[in-house]
N, C-alpha and C. Protein backbone atom coordinates (compact mmCIF):
# COMPACT_ATOMS: atom_id res chain seq x y z
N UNK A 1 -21.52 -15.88 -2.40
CA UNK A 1 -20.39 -15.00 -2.65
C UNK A 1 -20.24 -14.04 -1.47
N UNK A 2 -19.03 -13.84 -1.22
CA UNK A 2 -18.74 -13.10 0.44
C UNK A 2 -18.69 -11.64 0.12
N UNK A 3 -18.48 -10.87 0.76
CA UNK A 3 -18.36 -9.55 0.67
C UNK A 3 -17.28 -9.37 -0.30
N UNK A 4 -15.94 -10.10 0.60
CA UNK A 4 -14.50 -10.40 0.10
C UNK A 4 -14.62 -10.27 -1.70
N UNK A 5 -15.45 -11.41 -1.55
CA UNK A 5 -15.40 -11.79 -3.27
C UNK A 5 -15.99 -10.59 -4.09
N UNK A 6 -17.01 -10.46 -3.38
CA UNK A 6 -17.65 -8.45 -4.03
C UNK A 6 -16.85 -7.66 -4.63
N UNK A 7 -16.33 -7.66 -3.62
CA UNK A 7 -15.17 -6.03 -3.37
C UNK A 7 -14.28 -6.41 -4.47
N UNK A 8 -13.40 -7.28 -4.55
CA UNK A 8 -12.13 -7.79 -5.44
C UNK A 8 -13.13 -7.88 -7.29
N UNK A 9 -14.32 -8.31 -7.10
CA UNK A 9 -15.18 -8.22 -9.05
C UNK A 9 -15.20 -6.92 -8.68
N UNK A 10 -15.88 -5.92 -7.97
CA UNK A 10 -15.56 -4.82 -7.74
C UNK A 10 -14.49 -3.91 -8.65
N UNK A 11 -14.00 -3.99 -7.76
CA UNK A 11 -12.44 -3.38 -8.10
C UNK A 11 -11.91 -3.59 -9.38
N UNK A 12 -11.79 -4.90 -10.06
CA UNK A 12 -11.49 -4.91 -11.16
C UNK A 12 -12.26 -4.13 -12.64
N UNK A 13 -13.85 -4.41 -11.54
CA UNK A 13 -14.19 -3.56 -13.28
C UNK A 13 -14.84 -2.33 -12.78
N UNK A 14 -14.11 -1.21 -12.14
CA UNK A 14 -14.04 0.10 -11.86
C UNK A 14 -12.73 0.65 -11.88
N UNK A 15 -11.82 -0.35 -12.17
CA UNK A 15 -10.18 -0.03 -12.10
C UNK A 15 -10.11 1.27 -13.68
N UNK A 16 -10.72 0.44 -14.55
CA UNK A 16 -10.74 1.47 -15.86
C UNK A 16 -11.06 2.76 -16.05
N UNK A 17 -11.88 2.83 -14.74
CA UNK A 17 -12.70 4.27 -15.09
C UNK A 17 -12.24 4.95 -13.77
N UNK A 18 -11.42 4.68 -12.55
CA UNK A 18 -11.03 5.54 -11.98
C UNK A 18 -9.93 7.06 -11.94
N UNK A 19 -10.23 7.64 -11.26
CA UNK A 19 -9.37 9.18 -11.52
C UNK A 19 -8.85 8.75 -10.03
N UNK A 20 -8.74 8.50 -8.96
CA UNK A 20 -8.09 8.50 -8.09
C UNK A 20 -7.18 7.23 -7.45
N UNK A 21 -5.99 7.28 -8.06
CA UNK A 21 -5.36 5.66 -7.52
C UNK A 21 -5.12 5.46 -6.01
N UNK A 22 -4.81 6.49 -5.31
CA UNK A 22 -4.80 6.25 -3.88
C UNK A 22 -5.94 5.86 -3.18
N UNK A 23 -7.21 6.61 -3.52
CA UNK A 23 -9.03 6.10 -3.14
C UNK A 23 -8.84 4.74 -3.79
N UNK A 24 -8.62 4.11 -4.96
CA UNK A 24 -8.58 3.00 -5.29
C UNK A 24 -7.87 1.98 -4.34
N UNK A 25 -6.70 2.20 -4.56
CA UNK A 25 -5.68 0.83 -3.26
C UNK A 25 -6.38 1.19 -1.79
N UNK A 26 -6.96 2.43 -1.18
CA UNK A 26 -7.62 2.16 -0.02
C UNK A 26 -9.12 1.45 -0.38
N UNK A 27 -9.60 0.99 -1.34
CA UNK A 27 -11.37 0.98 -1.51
C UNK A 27 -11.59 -0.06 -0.38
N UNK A 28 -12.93 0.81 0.21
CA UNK A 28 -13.36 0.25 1.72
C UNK A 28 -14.88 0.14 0.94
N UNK A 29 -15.87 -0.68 1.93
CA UNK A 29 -17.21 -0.51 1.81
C UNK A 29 -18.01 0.87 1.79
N UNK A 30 -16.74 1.95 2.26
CA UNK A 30 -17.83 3.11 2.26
C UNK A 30 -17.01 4.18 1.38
N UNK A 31 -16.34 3.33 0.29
CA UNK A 31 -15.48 4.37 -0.78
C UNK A 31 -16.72 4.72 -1.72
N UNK A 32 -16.71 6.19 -1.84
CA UNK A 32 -18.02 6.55 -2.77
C UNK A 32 -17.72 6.42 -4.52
N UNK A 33 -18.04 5.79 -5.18
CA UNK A 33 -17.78 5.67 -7.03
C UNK A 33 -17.32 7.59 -7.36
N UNK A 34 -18.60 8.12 -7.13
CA UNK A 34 -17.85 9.49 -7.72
C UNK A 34 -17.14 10.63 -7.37
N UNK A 35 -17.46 10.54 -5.61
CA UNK A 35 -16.26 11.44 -4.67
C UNK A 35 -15.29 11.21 -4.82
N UNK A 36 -15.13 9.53 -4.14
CA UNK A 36 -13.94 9.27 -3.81
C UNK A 36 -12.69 8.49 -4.84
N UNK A 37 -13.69 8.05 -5.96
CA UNK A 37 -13.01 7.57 -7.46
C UNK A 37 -12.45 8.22 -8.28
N UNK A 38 -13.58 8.91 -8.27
CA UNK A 38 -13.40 10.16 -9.35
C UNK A 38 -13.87 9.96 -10.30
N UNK A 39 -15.12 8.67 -10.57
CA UNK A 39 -15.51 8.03 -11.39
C UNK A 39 -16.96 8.97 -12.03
N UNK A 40 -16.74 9.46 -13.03
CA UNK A 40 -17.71 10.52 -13.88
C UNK A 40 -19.41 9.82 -14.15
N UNK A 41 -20.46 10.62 -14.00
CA UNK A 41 -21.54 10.09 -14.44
C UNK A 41 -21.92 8.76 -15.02
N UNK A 42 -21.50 9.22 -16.68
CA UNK A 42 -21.43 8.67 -18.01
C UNK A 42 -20.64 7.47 -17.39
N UNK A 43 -19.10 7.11 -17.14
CA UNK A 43 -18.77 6.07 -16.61
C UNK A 43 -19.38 4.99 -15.63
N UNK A 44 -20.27 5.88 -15.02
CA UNK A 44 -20.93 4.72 -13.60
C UNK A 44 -21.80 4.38 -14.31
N UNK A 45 -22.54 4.76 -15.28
CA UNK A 45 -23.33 4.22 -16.36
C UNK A 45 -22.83 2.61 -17.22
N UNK A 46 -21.53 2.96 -17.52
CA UNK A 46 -20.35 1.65 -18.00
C UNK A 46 -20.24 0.73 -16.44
N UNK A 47 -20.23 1.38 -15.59
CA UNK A 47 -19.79 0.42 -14.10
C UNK A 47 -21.19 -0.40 -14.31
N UNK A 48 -22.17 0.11 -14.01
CA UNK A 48 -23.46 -0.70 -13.89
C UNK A 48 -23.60 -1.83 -14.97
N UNK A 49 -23.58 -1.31 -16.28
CA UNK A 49 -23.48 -2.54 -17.20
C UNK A 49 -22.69 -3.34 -16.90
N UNK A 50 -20.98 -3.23 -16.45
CA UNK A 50 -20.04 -4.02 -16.23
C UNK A 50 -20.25 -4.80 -15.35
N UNK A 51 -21.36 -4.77 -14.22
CA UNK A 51 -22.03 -5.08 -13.04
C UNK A 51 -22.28 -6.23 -13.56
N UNK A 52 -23.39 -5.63 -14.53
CA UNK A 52 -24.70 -7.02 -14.86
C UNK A 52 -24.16 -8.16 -15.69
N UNK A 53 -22.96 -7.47 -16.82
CA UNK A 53 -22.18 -8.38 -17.08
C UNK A 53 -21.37 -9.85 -16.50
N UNK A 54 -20.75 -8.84 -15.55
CA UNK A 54 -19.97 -9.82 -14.87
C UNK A 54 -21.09 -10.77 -13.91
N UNK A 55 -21.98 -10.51 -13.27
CA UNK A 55 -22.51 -11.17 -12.18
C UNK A 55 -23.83 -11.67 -13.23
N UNK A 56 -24.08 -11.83 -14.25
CA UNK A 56 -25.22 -12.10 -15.31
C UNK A 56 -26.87 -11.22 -14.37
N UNK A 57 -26.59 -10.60 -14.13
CA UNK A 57 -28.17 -9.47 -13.19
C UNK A 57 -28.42 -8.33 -13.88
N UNK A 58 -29.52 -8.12 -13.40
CA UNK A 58 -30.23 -7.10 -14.48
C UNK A 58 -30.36 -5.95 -12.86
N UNK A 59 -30.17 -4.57 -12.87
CA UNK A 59 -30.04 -3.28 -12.37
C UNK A 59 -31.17 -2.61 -12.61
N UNK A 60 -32.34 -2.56 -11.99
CA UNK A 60 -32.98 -1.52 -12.53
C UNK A 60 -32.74 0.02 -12.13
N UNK A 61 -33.57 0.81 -12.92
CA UNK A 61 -33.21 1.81 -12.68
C UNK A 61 -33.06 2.99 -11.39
N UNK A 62 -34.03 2.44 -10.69
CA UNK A 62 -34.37 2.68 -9.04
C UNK A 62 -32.53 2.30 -8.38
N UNK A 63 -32.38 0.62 -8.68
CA UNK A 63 -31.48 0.35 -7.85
C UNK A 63 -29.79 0.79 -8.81
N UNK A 64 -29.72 1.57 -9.80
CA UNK A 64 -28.63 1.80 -10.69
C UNK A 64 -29.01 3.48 -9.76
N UNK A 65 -29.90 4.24 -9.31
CA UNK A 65 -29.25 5.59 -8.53
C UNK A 65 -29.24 5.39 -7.27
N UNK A 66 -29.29 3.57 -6.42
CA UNK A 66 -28.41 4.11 -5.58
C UNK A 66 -27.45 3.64 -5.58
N UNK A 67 -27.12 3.03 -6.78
CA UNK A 67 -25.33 2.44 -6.43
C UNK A 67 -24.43 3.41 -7.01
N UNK A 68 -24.27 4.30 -5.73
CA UNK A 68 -23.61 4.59 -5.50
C UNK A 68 -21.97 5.12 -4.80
N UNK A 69 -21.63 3.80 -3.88
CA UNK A 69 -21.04 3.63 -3.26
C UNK A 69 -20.54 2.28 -3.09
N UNK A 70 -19.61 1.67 -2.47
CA UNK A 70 -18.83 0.27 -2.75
C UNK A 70 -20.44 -0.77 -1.90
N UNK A 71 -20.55 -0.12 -0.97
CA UNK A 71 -21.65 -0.65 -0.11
C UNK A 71 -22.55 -0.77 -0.51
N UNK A 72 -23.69 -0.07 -1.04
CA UNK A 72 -24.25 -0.58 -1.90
C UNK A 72 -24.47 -0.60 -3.19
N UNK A 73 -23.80 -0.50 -3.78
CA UNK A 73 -23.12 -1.65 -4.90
C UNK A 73 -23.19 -3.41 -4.14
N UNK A 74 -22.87 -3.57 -3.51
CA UNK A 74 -22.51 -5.15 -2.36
C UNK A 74 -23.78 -5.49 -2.33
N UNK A 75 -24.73 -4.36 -1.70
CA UNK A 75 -26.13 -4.66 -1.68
C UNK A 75 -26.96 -5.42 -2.36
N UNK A 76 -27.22 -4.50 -3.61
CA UNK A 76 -28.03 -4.80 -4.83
C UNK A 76 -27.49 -5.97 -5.82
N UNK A 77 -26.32 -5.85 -5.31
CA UNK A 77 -25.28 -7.34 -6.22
C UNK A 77 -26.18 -8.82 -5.35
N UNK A 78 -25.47 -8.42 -4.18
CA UNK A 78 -26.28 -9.53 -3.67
C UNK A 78 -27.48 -9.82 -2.83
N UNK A 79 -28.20 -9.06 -3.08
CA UNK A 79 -29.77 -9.15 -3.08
C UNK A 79 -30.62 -9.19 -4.66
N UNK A 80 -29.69 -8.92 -5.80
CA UNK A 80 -29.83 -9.15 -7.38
C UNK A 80 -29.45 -10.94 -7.34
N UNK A 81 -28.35 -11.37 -6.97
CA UNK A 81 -28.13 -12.55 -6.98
C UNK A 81 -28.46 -13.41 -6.43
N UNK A 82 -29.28 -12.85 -4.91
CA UNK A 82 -30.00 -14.17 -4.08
C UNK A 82 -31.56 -14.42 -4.71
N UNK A 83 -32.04 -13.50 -5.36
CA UNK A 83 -33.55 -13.89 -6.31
C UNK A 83 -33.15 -14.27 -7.56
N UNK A 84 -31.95 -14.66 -7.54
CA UNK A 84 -32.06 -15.71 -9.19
C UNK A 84 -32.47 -16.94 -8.72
């Protein structure tokens, strides 16, 4: 799975919980979830599950504080998905 493909599962399941639509239509690799989203605690809590959901991976808790950002988010997705 390419970056490309990241970004776009991405986007769709953080679309629900964003506060900022302009940070959204720009989201780059270095758009931050709660600066630049506007995406609240408690919600990035829902992002992470929506994570493991969609990509079937398990987040631990180490790697759920640092996804924090589109980048790594990309990371842990696919370094979660190359050890299955």
């Amino acid at each position: 799975m390419t970056n490309i493909d990241l970004i776009a599962s991405l986007k769709k399941i953080v679309k629900p919980y964003i506060q900022n639509e302009v940070a959204f239509e720009n989201l780059t690799e270095e758009t931050d979830f709660i600066n630049d989203l506007k995406i609240n605690s408690a919600n990035l809590v829902d992002v992470v599950l929506d994570v493991e959901d969609e990509f079937d991976i398990e987040i631990d808790n180490e790697s759920m504080e640092k996804m924090l950002n589109v980048k790594a988010a990309i990371e842990i997705i696919s370094t979660k998905l190359n050890s299955k």
